[in-house]
N, C-alpha and C. Protein backbone atom coordinates (compact mmCIF):
# COMPACT_ATOMS: atom_id res chain seq x y z
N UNK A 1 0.84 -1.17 0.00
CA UNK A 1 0.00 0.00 0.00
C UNK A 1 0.89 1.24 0.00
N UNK A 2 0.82 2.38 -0.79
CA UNK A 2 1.84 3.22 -1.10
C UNK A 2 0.37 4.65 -0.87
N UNK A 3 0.91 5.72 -0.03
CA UNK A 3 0.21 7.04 0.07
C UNK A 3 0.65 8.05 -0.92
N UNK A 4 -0.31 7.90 -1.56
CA UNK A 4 -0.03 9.67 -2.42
C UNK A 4 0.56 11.07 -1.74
N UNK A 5 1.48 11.11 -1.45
CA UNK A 5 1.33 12.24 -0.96
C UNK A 5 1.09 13.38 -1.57
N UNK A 6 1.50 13.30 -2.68
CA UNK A 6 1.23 14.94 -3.38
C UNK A 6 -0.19 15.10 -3.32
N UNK A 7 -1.01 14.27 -3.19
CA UNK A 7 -2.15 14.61 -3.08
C UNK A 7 -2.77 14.30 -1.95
N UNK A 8 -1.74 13.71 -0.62
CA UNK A 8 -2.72 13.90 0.65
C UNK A 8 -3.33 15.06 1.36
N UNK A 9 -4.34 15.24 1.90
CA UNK A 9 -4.70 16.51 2.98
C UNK A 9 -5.50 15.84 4.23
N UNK A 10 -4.91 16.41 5.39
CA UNK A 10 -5.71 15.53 6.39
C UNK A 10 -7.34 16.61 6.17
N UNK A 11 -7.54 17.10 5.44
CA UNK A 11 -9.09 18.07 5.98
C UNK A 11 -10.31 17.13 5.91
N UNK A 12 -10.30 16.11 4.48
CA UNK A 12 -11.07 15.01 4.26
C UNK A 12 -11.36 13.69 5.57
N UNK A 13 -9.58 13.67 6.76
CA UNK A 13 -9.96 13.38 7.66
C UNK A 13 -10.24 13.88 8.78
N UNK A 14 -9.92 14.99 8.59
CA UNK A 14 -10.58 15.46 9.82
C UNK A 14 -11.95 16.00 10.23
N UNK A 15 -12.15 16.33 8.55
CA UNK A 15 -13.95 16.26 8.58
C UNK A 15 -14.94 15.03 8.73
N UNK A 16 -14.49 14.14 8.40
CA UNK A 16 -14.90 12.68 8.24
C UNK A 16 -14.82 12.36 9.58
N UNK A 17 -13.77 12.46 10.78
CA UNK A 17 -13.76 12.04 12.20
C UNK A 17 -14.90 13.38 12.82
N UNK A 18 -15.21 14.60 12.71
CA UNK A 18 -15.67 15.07 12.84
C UNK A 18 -17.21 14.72 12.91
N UNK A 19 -18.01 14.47 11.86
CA UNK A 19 -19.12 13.82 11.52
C UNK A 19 -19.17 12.56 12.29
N UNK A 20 -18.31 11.75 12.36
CA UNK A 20 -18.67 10.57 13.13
C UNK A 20 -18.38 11.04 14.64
N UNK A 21 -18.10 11.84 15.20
CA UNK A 21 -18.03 12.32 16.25
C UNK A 21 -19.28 12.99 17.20
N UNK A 22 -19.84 13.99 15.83
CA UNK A 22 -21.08 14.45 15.86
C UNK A 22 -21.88 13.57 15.81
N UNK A 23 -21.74 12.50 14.96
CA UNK A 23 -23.08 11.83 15.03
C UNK A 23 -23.58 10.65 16.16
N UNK A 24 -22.12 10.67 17.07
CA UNK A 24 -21.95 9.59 17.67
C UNK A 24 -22.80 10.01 19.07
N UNK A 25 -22.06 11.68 19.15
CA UNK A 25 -23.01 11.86 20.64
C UNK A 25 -24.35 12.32 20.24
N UNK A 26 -24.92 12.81 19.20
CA UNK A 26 -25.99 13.03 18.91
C UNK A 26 -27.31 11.66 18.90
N UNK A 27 -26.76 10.00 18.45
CA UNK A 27 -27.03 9.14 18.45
C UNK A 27 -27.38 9.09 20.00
N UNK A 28 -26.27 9.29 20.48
CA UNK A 28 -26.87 9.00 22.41
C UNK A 28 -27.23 9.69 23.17
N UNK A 29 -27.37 11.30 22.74
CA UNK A 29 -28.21 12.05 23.32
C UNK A 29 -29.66 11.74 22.36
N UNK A 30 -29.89 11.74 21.56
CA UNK A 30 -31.31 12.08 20.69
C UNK A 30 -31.70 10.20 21.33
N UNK A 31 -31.13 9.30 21.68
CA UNK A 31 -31.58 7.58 21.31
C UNK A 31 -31.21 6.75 22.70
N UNK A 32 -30.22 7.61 23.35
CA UNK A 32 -30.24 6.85 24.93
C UNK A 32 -29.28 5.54 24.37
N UNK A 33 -28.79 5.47 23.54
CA UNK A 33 -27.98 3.80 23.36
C UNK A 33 -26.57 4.28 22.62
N UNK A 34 -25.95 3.48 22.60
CA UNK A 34 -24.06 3.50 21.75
C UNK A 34 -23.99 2.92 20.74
N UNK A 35 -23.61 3.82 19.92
CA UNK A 35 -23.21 3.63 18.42
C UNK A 35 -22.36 2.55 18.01
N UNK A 36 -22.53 1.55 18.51
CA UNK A 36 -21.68 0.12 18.19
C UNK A 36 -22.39 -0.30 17.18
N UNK A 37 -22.08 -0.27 16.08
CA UNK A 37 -22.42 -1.71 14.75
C UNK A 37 -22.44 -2.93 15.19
N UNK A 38 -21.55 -3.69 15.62
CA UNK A 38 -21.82 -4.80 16.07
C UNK A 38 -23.00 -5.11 16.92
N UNK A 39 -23.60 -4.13 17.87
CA UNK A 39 -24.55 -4.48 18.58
C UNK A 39 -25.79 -3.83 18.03
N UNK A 40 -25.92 -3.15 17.16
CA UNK A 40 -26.98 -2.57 16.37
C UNK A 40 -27.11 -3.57 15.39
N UNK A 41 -26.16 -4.08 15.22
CA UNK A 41 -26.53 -5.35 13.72
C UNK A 41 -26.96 -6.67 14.55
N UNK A 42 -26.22 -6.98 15.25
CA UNK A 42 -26.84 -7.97 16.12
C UNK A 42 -28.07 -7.74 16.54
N UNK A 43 -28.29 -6.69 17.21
CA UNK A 43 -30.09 -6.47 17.64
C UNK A 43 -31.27 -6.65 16.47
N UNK A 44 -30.72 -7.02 15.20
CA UNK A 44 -31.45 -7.29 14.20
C UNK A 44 -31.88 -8.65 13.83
N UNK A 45 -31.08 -9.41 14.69
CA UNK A 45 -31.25 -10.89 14.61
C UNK A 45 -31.52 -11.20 15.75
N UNK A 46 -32.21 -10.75 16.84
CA UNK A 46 -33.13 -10.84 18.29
C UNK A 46 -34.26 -11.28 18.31
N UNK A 47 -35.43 -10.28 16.78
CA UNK A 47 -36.22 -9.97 16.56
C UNK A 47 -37.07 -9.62 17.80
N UNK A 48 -37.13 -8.76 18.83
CA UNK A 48 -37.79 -7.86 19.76
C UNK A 48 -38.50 -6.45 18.94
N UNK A 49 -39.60 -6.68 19.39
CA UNK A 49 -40.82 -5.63 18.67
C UNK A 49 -40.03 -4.28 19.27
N UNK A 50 -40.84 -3.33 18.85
CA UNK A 50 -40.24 -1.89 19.00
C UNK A 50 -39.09 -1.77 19.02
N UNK A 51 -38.10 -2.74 18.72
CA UNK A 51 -36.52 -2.30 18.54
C UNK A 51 -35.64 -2.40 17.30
N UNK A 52 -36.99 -2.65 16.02
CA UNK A 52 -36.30 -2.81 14.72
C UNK A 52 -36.26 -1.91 13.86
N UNK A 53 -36.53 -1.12 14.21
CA UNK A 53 -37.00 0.28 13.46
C UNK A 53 -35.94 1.22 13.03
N UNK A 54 -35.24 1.60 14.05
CA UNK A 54 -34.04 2.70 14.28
C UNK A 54 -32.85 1.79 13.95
N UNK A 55 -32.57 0.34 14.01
CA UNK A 55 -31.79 -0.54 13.66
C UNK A 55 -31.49 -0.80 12.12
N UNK A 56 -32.89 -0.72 11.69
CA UNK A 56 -32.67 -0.91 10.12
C UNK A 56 -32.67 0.63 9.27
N UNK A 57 -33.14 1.74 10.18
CA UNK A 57 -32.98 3.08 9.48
C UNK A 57 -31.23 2.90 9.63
N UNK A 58 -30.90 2.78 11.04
CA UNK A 58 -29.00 3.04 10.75
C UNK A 58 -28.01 2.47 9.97
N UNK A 59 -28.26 0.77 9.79
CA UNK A 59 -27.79 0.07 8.71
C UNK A 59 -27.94 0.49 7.10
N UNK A 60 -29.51 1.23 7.21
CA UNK A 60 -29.58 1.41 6.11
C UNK A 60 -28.95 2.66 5.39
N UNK A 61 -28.52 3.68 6.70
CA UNK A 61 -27.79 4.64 6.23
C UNK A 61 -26.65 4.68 5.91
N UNK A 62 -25.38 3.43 6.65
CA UNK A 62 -24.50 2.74 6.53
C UNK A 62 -24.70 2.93 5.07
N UNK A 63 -25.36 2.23 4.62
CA UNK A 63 -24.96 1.77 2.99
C UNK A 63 -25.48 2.36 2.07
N UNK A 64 -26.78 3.37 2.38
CA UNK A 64 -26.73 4.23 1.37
C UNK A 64 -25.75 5.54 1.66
N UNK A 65 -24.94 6.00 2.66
CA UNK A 65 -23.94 6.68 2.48
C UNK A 65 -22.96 6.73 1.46
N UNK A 66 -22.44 5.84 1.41
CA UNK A 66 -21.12 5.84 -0.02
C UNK A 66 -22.23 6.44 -1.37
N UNK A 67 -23.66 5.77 -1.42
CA UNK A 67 -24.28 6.02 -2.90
C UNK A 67 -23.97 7.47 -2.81
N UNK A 68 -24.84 8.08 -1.97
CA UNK A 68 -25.04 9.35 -1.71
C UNK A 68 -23.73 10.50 -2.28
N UNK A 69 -22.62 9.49 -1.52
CA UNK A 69 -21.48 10.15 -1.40
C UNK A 69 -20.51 10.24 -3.64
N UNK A 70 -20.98 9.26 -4.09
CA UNK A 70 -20.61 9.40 -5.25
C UNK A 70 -21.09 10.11 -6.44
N UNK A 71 -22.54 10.71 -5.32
CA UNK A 71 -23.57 11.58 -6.22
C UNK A 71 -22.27 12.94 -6.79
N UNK A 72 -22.14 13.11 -5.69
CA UNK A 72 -20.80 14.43 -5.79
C UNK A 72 -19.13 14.07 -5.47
N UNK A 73 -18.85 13.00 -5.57
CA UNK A 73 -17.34 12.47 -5.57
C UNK A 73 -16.71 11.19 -6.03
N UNK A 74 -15.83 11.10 -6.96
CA UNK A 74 -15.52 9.33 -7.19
C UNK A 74 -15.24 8.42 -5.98
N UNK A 75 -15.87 7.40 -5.76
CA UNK A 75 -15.08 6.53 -4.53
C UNK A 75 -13.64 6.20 -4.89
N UNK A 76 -13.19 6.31 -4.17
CA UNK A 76 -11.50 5.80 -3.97
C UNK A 76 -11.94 4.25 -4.75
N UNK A 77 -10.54 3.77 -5.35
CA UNK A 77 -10.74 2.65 -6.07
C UNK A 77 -9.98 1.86 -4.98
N UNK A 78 -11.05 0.73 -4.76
CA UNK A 78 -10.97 -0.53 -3.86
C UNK A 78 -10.16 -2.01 -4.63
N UNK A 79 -8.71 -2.01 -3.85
CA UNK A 79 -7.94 -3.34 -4.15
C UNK A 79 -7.82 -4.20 -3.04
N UNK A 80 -8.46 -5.38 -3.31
CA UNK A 80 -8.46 -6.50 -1.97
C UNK A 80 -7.71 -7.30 -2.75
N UNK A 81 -6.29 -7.76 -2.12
CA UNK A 81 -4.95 -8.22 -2.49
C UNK A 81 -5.06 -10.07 -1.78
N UNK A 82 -6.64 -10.93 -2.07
CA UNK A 82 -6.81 -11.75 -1.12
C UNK A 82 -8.10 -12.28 -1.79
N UNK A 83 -8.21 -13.69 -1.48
CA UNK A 83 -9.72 -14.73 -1.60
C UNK A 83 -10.39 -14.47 -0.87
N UNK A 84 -11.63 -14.90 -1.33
CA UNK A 84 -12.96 -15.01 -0.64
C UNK A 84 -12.86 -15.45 0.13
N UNK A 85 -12.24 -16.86 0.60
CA UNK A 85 -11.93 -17.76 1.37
C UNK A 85 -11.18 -16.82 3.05
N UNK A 86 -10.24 -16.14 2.26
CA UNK A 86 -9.52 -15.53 3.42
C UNK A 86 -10.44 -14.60 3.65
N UNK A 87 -11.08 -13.76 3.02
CA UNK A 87 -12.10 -12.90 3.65
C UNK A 87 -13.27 -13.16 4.59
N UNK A 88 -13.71 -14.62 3.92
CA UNK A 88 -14.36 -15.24 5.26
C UNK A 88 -14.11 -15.10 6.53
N UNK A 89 -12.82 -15.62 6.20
CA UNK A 89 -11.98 -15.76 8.00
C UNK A 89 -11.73 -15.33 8.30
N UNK A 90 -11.45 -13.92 7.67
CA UNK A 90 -11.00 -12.39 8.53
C UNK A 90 -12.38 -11.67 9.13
N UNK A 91 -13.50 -12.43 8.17
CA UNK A 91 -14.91 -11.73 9.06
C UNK A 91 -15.24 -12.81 10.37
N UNK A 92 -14.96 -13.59 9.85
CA UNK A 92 -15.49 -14.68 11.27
C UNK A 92 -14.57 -14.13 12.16
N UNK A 93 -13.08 -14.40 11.99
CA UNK A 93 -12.43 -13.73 13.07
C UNK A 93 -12.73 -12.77 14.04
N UNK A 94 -13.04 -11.59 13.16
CA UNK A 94 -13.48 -10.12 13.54
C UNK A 94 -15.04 -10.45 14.34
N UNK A 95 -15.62 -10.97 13.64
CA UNK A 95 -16.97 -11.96 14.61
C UNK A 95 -16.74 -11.96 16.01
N UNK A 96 -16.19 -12.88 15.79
CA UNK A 96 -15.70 -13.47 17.47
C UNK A 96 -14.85 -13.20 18.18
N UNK A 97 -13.92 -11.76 17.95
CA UNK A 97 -13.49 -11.08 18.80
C UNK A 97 -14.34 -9.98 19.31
N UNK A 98 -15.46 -8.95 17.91
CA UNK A 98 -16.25 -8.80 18.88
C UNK A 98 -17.70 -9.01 19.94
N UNK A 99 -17.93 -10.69 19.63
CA UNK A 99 -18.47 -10.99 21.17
C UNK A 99 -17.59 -11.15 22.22
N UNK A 100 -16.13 -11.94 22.11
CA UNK A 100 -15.88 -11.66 23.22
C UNK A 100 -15.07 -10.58 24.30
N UNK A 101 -15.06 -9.50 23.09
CA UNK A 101 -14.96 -7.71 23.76
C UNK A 101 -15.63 -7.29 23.55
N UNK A 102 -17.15 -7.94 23.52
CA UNK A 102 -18.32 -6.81 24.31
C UNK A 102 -17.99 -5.62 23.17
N UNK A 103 -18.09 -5.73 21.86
CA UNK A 103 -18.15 -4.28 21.28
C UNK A 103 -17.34 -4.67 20.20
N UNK A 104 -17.28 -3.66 19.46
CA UNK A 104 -16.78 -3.13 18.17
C UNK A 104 -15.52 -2.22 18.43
N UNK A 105 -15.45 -1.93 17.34
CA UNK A 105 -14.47 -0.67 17.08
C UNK A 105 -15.30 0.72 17.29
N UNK A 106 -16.37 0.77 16.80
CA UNK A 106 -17.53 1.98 16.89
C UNK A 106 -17.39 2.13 18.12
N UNK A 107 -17.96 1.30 19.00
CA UNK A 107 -18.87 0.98 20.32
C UNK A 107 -17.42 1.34 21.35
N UNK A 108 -16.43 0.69 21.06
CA UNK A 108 -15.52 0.79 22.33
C UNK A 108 -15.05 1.98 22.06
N UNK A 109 -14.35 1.95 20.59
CA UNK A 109 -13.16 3.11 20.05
C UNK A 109 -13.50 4.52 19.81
N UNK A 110 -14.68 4.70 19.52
CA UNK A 110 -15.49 6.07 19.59
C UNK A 110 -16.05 6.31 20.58
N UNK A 111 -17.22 5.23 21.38
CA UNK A 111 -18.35 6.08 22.22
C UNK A 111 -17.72 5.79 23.44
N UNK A 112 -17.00 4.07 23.57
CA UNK A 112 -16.47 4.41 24.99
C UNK A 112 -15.29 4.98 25.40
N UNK A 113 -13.98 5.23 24.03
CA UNK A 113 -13.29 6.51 24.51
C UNK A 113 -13.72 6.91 25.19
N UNK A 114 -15.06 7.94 24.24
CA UNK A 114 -15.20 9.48 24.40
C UNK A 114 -16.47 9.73 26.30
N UNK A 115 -16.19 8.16 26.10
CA UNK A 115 -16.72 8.63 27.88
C UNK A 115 -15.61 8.44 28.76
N UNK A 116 -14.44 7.79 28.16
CA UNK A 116 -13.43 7.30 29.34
C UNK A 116 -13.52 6.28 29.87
N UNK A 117 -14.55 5.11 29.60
CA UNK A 117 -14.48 4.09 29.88
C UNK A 117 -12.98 3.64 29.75
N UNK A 118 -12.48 2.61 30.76
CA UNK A 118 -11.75 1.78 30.97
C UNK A 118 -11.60 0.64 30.01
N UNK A 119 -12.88 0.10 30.43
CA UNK A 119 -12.83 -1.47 29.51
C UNK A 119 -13.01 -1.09 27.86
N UNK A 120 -13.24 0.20 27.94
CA UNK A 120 -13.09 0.88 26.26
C UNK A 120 -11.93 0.83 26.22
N UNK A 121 -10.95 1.81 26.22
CA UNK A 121 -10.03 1.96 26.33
C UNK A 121 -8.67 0.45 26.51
N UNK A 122 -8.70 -0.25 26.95
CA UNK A 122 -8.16 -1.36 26.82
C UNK A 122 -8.39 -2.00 25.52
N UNK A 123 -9.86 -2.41 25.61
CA UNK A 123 -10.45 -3.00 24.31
C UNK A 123 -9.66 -2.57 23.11
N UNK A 124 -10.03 -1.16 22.96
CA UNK A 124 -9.01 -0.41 21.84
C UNK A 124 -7.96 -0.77 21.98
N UNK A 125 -7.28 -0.68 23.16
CA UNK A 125 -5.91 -1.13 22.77
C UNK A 125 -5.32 -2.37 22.13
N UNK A 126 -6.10 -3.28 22.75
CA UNK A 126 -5.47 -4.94 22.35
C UNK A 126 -6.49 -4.67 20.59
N UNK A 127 -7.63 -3.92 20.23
CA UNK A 127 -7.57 -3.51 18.77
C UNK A 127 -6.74 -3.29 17.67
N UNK A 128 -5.93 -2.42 18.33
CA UNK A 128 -4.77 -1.83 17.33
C UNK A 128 -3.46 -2.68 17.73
N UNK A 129 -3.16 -2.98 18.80
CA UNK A 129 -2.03 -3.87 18.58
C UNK A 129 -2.14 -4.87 18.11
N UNK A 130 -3.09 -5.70 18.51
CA UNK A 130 -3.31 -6.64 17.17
C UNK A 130 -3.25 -6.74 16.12
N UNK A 131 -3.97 -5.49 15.33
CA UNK A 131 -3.66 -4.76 13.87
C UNK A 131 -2.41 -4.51 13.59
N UNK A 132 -1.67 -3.79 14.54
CA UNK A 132 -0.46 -4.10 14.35
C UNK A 132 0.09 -5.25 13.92
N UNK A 133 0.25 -5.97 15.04
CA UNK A 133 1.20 -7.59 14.72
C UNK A 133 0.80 -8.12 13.57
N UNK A 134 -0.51 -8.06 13.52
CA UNK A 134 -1.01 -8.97 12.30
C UNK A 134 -0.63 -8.78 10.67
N UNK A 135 -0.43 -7.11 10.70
CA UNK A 135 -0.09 -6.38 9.87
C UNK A 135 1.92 -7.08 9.48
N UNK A 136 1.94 -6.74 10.88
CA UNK A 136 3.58 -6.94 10.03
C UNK A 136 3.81 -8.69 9.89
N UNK A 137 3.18 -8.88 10.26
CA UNK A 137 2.91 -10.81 10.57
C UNK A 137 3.10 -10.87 9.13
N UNK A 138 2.05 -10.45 8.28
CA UNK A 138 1.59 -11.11 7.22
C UNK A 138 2.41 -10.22 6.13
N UNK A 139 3.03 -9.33 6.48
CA UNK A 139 3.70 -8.56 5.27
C UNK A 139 5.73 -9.21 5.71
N UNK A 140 5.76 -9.11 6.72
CA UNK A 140 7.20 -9.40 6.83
C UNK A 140 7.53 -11.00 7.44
N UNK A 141 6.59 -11.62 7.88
CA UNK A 141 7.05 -12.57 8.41
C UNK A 141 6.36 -14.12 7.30
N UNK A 142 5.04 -13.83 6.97
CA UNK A 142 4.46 -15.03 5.55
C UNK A 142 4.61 -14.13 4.14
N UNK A 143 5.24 -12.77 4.20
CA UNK A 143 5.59 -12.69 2.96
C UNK A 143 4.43 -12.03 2.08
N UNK A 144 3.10 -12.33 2.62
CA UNK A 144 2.26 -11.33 2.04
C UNK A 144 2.22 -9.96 1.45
């Protein structure tokens, strides 16, 4: 993976963390609950009355976002350097790490930062170091 620089600007990210920032405490002031995907997508396969509503409006904004977003911009062109097969297992993986950390990346790395949670804050951590290792695992050590 190689960065453009002549054409990087952080403003695209810093507006982009911005918006998800905004929308994150606005989600839990306007909705009383935490912006975790994992547990908003999961609550979709519960099936509990009065709780499918706001579940499938957010997913559904999830994915009509990018449309929206190409109305007025090209999407970045997407290279997955990998099988189906391995993509499986990088979602199952990602699965079952987050049931057993209680959360996502959304849920811990955004909302429970931004309260100071503890068990957020850890969570995140063993997140990214993992990403780490795994990262150089598979580029310097199997050659990927």
């Amino acid at each position: 993976m190689l960065i453009d620089w002549s054409h990087f600007t952080p403003w695209s990210a810093l507006a982009g963390g911005m918006t998800i920032g905004i929308a994150a405490a606005l989600f839990v002031l306007l909705n009383g609950r935490i912006a975790g995907i994992s547990g908003i997508v999961g609550g979709l396969f519960r099936l509990q009355t009065g709780d499918m509503g706001w579940r499938i409006a957010f997913v559904a904004g999830l994915v009509a976002a990018p449309l929206v977003w190409q109305l007025f911009h090209r999407l970045p062109d997407l290279h997955i350097n990998t099988g189906y097969g391995m993509l499986a297992l990088a979602g199952l993986i990602v699965g079952v790490g987050t049931r057993y950390g209680s959360g996502c990346t959304s849920g811990h790395g955004i909302c429970g930062m931004s309260r100071l949670s503890p068990r957020s804050i850890i969570a995140t951590l063993v997140f990214m170091c993992t990403g780490f290792v795994t990262v150089y695992m598979m580029r310097h050590v199997f050659g990927g």
